[in-house]
C-alpha atoms as a PDB file:
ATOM      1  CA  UNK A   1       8.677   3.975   0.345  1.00  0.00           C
ATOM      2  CA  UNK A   2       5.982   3.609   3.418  1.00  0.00           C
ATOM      3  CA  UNK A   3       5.386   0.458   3.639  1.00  0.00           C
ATOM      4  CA  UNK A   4       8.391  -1.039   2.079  1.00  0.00           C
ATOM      5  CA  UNK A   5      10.617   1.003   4.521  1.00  0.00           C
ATOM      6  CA  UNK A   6       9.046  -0.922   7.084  1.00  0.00           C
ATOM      7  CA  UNK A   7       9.059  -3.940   5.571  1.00  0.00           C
ATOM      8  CA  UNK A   8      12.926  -3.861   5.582  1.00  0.00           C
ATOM      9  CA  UNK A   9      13.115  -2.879   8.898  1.00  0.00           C
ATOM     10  CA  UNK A  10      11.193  -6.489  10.143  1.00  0.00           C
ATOM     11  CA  UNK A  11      13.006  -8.685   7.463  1.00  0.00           C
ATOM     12  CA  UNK A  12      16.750  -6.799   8.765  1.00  0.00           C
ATOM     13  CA  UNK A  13      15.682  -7.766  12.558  1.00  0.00           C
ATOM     14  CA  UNK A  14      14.945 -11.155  11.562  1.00  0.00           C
ATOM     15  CA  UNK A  15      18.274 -11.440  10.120  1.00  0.00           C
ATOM     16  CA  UNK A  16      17.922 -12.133   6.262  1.00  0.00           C
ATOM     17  CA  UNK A  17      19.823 -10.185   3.793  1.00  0.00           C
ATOM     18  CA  UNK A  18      18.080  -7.431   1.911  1.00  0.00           C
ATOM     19  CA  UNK A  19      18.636  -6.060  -1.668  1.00  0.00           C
ATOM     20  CA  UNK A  20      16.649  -2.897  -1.878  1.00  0.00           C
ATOM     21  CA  UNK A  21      15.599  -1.289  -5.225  1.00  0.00           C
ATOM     22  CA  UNK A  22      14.031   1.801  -5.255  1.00  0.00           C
ATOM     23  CA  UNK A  23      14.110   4.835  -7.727  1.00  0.00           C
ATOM     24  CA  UNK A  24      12.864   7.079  -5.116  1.00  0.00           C
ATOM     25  CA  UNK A  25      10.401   8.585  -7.457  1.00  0.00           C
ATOM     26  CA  UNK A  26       7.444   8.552  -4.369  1.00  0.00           C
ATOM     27  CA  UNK A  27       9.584   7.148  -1.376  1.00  0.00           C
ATOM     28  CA  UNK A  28      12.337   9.125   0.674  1.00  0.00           C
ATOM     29  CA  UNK A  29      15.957   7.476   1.143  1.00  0.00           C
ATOM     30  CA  UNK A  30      16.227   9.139   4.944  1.00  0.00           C
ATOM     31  CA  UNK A  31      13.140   6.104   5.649  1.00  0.00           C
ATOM     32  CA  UNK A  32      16.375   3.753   5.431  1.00  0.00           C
ATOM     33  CA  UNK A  33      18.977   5.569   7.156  1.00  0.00           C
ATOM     34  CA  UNK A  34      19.265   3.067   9.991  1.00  0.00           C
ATOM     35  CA  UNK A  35      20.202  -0.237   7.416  1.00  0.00           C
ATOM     36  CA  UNK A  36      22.561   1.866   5.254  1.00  0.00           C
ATOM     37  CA  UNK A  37      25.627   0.500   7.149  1.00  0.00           C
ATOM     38  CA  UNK A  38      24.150  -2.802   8.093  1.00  0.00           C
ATOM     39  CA  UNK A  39      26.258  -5.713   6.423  1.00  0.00           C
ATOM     40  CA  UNK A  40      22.638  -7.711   5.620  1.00  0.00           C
ATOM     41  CA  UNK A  41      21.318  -4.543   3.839  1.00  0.00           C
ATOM     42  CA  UNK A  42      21.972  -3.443   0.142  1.00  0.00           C
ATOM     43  CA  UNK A  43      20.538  -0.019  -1.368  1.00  0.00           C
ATOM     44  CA  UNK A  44      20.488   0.050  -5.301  1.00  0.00           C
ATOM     45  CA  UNK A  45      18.342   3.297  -6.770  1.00  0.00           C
ATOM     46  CA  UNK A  46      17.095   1.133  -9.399  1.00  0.00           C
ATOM     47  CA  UNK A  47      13.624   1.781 -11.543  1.00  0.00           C
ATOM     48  CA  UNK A  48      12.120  -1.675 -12.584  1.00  0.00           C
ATOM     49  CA  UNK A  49      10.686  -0.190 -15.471  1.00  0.00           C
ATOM     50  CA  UNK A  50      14.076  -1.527 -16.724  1.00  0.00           C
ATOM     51  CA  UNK A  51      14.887  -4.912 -16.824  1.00  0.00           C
ATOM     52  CA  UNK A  52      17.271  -6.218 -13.745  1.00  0.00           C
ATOM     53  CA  UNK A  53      19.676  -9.319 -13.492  1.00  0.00           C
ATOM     54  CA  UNK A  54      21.770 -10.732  -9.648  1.00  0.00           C
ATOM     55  CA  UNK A  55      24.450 -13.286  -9.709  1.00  0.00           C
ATOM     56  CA  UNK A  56      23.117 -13.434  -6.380  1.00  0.00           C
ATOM     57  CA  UNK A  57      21.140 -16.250  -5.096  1.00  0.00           C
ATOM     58  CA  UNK A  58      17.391 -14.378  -3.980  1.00  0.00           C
ATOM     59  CA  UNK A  59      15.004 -17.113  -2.566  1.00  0.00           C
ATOM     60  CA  UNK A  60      12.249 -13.934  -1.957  1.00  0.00           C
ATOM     61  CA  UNK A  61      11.290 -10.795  -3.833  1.00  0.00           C
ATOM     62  CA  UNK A  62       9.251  -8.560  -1.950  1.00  0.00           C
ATOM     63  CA  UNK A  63       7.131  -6.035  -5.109  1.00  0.00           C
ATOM     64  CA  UNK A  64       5.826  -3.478  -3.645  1.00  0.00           C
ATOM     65  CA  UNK A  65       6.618  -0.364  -6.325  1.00  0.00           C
ATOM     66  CA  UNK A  66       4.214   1.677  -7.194  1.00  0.00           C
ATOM     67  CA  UNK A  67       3.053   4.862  -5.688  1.00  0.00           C
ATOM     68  CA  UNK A  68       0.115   4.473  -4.066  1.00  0.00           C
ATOM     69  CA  UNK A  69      -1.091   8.413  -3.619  1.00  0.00           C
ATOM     70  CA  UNK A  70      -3.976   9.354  -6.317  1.00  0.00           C
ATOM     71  CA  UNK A  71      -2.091  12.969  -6.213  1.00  0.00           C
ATOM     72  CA  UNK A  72       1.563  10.661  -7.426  1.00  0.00           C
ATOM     73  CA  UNK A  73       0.005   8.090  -9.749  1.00  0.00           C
ATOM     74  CA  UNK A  74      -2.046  10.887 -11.148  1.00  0.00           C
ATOM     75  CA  UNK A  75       0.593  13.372 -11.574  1.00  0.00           C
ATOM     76  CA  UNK A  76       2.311  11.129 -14.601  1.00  0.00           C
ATOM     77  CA  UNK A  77      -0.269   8.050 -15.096  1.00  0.00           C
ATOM     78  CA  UNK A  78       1.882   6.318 -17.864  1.00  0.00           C
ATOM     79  CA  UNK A  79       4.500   6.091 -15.907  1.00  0.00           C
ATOM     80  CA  UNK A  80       2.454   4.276 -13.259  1.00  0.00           C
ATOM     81  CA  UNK A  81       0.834   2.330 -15.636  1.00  0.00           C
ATOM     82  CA  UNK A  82       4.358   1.253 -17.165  1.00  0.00           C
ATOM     83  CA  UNK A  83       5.104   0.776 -13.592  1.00  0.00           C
ATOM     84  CA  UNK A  84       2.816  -1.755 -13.055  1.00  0.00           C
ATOM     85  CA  UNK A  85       2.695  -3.420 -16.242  1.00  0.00           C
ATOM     86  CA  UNK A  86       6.460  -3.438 -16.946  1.00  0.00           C
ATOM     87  CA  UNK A  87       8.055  -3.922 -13.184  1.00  0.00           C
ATOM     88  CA  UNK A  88       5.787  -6.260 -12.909  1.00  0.00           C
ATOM     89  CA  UNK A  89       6.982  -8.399 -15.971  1.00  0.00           C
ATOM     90  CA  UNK A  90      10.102  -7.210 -15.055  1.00  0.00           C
ATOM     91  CA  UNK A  91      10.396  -8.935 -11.268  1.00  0.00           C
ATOM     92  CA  UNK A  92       8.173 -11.825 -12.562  1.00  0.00           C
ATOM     93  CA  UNK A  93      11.146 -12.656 -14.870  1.00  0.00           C
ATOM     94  CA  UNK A  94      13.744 -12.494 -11.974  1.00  0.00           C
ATOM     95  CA  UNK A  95      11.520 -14.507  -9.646  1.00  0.00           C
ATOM     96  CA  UNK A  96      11.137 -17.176 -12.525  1.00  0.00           C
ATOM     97  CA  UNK A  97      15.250 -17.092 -13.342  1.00  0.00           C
ATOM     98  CA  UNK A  98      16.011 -16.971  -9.771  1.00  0.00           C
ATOM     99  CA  UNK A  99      13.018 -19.939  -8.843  1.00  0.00           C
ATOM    100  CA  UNK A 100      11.956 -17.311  -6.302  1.00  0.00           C
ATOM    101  CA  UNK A 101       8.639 -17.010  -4.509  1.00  0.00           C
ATOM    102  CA  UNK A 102       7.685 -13.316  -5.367  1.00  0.00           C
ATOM    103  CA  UNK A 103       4.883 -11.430  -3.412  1.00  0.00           C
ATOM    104  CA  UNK A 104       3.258  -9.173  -5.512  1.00  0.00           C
ATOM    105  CA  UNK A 105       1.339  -6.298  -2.988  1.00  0.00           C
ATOM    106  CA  UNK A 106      -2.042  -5.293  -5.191  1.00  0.00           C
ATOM    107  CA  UNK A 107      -4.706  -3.290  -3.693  1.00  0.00           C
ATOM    108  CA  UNK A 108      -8.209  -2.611  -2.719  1.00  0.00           C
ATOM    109  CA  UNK A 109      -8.908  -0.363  -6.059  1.00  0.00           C
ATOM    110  CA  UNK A 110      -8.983  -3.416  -8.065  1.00  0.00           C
ATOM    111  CA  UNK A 111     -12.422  -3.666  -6.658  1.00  0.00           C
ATOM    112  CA  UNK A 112     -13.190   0.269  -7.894  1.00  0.00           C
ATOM    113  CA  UNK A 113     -15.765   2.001  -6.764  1.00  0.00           C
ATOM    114  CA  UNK A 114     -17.434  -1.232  -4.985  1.00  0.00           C
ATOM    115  CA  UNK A 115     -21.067  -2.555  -5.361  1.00  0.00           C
ATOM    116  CA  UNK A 116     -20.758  -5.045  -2.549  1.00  0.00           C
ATOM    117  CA  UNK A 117     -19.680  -3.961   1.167  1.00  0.00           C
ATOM    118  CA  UNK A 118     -17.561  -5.619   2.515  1.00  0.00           C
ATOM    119  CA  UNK A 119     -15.516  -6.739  -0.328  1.00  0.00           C
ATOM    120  CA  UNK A 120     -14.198  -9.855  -0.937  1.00  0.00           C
ATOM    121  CA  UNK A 121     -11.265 -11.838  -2.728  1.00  0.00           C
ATOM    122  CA  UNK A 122     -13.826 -13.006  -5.019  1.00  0.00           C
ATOM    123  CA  UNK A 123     -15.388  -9.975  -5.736  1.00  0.00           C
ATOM    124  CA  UNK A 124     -14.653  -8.669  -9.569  1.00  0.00           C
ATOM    125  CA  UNK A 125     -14.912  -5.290  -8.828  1.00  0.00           C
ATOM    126  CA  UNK A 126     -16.391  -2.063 -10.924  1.00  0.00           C
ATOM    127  CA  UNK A 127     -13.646  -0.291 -12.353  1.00  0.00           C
ATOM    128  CA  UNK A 128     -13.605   2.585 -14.732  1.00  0.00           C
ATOM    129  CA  UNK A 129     -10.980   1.336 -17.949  1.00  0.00           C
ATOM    130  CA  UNK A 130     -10.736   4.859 -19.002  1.00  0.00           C
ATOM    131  CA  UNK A 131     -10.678   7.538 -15.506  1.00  0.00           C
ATOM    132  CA  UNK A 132      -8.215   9.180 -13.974  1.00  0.00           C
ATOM    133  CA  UNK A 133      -7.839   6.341 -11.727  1.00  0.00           C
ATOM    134  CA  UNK A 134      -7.192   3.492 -14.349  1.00  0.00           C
ATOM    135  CA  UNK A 135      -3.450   4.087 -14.648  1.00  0.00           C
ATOM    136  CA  UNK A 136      -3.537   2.643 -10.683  1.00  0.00           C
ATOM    137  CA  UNK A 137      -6.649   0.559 -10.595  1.00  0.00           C
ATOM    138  CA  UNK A 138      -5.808  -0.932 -13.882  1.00  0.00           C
ATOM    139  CA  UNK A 139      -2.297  -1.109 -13.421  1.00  0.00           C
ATOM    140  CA  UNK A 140      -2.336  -2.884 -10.689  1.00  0.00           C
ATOM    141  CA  UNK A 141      -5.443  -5.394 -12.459  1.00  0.00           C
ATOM    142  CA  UNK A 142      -3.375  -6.773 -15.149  1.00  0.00           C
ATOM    143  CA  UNK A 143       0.062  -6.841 -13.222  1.00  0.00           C
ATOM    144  CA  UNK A 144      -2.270  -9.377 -10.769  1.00  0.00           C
ATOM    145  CA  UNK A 145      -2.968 -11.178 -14.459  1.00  0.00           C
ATOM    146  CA  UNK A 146       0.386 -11.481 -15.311  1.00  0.00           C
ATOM    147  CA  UNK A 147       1.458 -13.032 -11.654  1.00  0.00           C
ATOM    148  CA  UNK A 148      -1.176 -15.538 -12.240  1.00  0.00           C
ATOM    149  CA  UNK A 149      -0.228 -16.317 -15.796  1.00  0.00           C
ATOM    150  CA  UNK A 150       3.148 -16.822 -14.666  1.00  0.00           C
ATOM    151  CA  UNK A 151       1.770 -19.363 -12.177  1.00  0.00           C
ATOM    152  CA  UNK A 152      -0.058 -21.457 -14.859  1.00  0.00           C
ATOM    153  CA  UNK A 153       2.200 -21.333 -17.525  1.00  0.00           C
ATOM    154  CA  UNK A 154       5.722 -20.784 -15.338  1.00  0.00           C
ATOM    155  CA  UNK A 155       4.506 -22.462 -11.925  1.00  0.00           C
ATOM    156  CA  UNK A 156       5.909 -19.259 -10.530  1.00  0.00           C
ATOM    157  CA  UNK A 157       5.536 -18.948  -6.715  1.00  0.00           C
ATOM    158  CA  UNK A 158       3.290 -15.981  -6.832  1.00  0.00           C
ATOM    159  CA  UNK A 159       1.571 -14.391  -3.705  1.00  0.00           C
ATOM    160  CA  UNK A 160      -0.874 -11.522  -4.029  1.00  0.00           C
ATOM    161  CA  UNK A 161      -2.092  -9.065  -1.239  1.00  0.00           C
ATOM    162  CA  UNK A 162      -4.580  -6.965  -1.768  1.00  0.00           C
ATOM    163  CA  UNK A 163      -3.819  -3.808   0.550  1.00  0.00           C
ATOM    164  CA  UNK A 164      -6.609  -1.659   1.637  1.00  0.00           C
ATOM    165  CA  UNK A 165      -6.204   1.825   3.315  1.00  0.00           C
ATOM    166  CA  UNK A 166      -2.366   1.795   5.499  1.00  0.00           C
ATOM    167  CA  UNK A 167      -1.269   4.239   7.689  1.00  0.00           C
ATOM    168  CA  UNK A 168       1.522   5.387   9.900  1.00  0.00           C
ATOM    169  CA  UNK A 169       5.045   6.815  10.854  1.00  0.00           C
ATOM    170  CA  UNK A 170       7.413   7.127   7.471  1.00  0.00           C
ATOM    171  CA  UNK A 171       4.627   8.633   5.332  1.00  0.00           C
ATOM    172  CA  UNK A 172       5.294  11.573   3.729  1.00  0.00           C
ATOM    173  CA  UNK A 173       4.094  14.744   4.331  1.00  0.00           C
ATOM    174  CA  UNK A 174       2.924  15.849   0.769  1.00  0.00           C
ATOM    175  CA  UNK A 175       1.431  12.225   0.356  1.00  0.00           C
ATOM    176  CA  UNK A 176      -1.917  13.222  -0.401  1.00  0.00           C
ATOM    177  CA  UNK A 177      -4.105  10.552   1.426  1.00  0.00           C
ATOM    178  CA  UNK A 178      -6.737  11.529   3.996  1.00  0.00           C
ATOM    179  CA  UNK A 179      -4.708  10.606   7.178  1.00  0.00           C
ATOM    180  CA  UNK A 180      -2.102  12.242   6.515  1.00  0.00           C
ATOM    181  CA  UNK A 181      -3.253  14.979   4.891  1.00  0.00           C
ATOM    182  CA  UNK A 182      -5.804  15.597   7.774  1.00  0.00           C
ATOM    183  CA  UNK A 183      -3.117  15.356  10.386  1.00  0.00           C
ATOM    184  CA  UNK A 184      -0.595  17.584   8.659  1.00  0.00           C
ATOM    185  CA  UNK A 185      -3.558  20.565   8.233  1.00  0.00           C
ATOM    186  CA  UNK A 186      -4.160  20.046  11.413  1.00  0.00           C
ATOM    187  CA  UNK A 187      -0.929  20.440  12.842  1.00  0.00           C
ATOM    188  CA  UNK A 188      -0.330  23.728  10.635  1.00  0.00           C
ATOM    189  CA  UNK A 189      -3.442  24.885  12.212  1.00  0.00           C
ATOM    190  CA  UNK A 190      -4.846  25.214   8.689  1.00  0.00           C
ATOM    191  CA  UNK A 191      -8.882  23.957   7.799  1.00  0.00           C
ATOM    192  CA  UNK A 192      -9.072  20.311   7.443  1.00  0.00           C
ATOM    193  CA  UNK A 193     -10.277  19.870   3.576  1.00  0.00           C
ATOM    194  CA  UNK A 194     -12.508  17.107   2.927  1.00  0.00           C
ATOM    195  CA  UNK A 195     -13.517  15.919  -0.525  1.00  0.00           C
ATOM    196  CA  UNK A 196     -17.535  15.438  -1.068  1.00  0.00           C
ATOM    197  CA  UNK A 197     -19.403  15.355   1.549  1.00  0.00           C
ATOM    198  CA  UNK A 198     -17.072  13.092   3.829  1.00  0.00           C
ATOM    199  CA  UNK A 199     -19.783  10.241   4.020  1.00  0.00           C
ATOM    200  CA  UNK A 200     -17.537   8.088   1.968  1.00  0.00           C
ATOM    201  CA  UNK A 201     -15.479   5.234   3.927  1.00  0.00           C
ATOM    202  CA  UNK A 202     -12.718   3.632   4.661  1.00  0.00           C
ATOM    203  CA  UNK A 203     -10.882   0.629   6.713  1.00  0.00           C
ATOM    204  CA  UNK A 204      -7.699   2.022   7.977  1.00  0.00           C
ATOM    205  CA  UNK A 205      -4.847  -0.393   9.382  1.00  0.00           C
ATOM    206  CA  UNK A 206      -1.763   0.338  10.781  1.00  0.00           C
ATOM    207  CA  UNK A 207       1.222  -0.392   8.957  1.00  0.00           C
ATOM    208  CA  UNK A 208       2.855  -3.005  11.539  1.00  0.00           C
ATOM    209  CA  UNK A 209      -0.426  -4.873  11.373  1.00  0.00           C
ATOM    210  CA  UNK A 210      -0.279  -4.387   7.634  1.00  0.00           C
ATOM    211  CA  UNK A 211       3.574  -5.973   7.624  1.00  0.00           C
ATOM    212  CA  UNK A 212       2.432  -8.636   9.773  1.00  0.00           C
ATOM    213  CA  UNK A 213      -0.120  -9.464   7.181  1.00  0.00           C
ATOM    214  CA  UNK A 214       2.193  -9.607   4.410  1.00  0.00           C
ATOM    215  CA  UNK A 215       5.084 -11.579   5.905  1.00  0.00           C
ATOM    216  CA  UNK A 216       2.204 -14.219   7.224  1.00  0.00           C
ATOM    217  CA  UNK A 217       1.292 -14.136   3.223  1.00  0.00           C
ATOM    218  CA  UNK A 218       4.660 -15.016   2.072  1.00  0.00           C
ATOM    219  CA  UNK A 219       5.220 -17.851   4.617  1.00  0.00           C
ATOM    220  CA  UNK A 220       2.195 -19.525   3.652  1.00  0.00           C
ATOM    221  CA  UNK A 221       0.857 -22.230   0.956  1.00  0.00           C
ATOM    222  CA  UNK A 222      -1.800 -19.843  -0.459  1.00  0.00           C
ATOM    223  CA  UNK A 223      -2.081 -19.408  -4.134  1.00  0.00           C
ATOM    224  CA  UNK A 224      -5.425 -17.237  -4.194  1.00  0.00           C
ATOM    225  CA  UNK A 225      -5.137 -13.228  -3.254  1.00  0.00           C
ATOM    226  CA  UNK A 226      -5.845 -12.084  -0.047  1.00  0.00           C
ATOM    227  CA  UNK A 227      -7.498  -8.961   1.167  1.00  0.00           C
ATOM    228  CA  UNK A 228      -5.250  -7.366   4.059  1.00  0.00           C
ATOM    229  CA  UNK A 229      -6.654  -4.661   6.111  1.00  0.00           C
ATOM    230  CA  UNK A 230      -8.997  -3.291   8.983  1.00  0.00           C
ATOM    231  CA  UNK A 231     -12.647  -4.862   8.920  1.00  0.00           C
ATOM    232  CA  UNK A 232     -13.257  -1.514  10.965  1.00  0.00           C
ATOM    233  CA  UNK A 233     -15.533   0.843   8.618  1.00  0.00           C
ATOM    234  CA  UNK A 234     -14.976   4.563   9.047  1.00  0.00           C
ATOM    235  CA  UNK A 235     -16.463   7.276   7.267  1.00  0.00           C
ATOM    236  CA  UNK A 236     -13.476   9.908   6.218  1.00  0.00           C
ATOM    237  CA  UNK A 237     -16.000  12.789   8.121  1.00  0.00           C
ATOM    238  CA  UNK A 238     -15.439  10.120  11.052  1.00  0.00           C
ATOM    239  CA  UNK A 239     -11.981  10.670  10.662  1.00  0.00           C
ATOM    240  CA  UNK A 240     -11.341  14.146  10.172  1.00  0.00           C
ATOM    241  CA  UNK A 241     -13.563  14.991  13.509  1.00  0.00           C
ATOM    242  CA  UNK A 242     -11.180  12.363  15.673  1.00  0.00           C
ATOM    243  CA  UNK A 243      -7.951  13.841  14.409  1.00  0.00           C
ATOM    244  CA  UNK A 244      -8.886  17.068  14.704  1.00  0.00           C
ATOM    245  CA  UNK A 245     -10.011  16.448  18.208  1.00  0.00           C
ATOM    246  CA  UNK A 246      -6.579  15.021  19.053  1.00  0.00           C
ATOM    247  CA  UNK A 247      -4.569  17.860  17.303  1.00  0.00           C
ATOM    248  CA  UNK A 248      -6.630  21.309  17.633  1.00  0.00           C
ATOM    249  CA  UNK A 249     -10.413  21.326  18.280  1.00  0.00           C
ATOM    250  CA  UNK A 250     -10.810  24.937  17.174  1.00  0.00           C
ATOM    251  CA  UNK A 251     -10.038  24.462  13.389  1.00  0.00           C
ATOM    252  CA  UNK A 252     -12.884  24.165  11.165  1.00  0.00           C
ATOM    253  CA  UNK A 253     -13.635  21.029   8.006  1.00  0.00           C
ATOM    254  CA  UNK A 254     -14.130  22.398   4.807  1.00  0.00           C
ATOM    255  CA  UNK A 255     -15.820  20.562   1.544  1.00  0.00           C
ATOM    256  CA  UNK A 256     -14.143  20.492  -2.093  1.00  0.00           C
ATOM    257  CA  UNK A 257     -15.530  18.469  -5.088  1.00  0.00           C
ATOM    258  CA  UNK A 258     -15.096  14.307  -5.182  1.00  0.00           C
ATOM    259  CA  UNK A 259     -12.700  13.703  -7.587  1.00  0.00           C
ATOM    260  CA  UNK A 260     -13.754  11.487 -10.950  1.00  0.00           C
ATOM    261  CA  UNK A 261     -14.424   8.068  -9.516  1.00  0.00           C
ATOM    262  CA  UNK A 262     -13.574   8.328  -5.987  1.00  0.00           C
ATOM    263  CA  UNK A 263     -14.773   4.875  -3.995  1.00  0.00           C
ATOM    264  CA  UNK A 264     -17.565   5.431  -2.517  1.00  0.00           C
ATOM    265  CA  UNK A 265     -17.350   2.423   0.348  1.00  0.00           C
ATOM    266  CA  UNK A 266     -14.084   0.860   0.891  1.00  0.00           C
ATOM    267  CA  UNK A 267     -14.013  -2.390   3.673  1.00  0.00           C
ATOM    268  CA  UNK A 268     -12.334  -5.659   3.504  1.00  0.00           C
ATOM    269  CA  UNK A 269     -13.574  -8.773   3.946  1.00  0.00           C
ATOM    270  CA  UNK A 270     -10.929 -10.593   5.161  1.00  0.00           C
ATOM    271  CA  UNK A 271     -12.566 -13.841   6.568  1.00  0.00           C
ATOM    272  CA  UNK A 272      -9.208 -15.909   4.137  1.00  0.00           C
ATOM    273  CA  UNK A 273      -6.946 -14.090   5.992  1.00  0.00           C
ATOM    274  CA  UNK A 274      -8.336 -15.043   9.329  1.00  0.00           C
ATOM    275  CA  UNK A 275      -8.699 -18.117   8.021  1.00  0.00           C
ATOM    276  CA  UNK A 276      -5.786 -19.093   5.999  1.00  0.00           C
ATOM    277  CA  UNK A 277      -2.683 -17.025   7.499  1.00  0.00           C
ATOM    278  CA  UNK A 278      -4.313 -16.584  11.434  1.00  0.00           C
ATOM    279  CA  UNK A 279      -3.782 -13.307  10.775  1.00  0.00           C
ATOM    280  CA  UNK A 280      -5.858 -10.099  11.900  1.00  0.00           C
ATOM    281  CA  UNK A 281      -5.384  -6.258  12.773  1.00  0.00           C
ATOM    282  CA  UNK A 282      -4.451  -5.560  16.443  1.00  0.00           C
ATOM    283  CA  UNK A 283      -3.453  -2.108  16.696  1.00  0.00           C
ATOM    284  CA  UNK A 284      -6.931   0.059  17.209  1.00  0.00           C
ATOM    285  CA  UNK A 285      -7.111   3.254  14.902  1.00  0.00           C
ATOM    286  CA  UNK A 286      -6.622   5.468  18.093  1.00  0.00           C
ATOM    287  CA  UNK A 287      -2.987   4.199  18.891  1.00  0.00           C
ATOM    288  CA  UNK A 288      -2.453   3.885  15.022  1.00  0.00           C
ATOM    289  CA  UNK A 289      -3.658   7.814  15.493  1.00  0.00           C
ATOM    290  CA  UNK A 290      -1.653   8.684  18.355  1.00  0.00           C
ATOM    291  CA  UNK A 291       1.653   6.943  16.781  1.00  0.00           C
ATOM    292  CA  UNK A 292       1.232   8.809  13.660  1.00  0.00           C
ATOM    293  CA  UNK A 293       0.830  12.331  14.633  1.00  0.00           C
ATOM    294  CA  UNK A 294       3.760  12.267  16.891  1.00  0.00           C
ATOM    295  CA  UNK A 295       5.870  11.158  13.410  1.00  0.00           C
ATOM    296  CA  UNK A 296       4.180  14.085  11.533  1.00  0.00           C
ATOM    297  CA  UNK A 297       5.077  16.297  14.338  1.00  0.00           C
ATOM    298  CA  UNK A 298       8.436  15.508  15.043  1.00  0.00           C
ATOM    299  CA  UNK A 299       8.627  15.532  10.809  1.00  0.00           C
ATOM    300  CA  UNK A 300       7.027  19.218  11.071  1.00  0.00           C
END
């Protein structure tokens, strides 16, 4: 996938040994093409739906399946749901055989469609139990229940991250999220589409930042989940305007209908991150920009 794709590329240059499951369902094998032959690097096309043993010693287990696209998750939401509930239950069982830490990546729908701005770790969160959304927003709710009821009863090493808006190279084209949708449009020369009336925001971070943030999780002593993304609040109208400026100014925006339950505000607070891990984004949403459209239009 996105993010995990990059993941392995940071943990390979850092020298540790990677096992790599993926069933490929939302990610794209060609993302690891460059560790296939490296000796440290293992590829098994593995769903963890289904349980999963190693005679290998694993001191880590990185959990970040799911896909994370409402057009995916909503395309077959039991299967994301299982996903969530299952894998989850699934990896917390090898991290407690294997006494591994396990960092479990969550995300900034468990706080729904948000009555506080900016959000924080201690924020419950409005969620709909029964919307097209659930299957994620849910999902990924009780798989953060289980990690932390594997903790109490288990002591499991758990770490949570709760992942707000990430973008950048590897994405794929069909993902269905505003950046890239709104850069791929755009470089097709098509109408940008926007969905309501494009007030809605958003915190975007760029996926290095967003690694850095999750290997700064892992390494540390905190039990608690931790918000990871951009404090930067853009609204997606914001966004549309600034890519189409840097792609093809003539095009026009069109408006569609919100979809059922679409966040309305969507910013991190991530004060405990600052605090606890020294960690903060770097990378400023025009570079992020800039790096990401020439992926898409080397992809195209």
């Amino acid at each position: 996938g996105f993010i995990g794709s990059h993941l392995v590329d940071h943990l390979i240059k850092d020298g540790q040994e990677v096992i790599c499951l993926d069933n490929l369902y939302s990610g794209d094998k060609k993302n690891i093409n460059n560790f296939i032959n490296n000796p440290n690097f293992t590829f098994l096309k593995h769903d963890i739906k289904e349980p999963f043993y190693l005679d290998t010693n694993i001191d880590r287990i990185w959990h970040l399946a799911c896909p994370a696209s409402p057009d995916i998750y909503q395309s077959d939401p039991i299967k994301t749901t299982k996903t969530c509930f299952i894998g989850t239950l699934n990896m917390l069982g090898l991290a407690k055989k294997s006494n591994a830490r396990i960092l479990f990546t969550s995300t900034s729908e468990v706080y729904g469609n948000a009555e506080v701005n900016p959000q924080n770790e201690e924020y419950k969160g409005c969620v709909n139990p029964i919307g097209i959304r659930s299957c994620y927003d849910e999902g990924k709710r009780v798989a953060e229940s289980l990690c932390f009821d594997y903790q109490r009863m288990h002591n499991t090493d758990i770490k949570v991250a709760r992942i707000f808006n990430t973008y950048g190279p590897k994405m794929m084209i069909n993902d269905g999220r505003v950046v890239s949708n709104f850069i791929v449009q755009s470089l097709q020369n098509k109408n940008i589409t926007i969905y309501g009336d494009g007030m809605q925001t958003r915190s975007f971070c760029y996926v290095k930042d967003t690694i850095k943030g999750l290997i700064a999780l892992m390494n540390s002593n905190e039990k608690s989940p931790i918000n990871i993304g951009s404090e930067k609040e853009l609204k997606v109208k914001e966004l549309a305007l600034l890519i189409k400026e840097k792609i093809n100014p003539e095009i026009k925006i069109i408006h569609k209908s919100l979809p059922q339950d679409d966040p309305s505000q969507r910013r991190p607070c991530i004060k405990k991150a600052k605090e606890k891990l020294n960690w903060y984004p770097l990378i400023d949403i025009n570079d992020g920009l800039d790096k990401t459209i020439s992926y898409f239009r080397e992809m195209l």
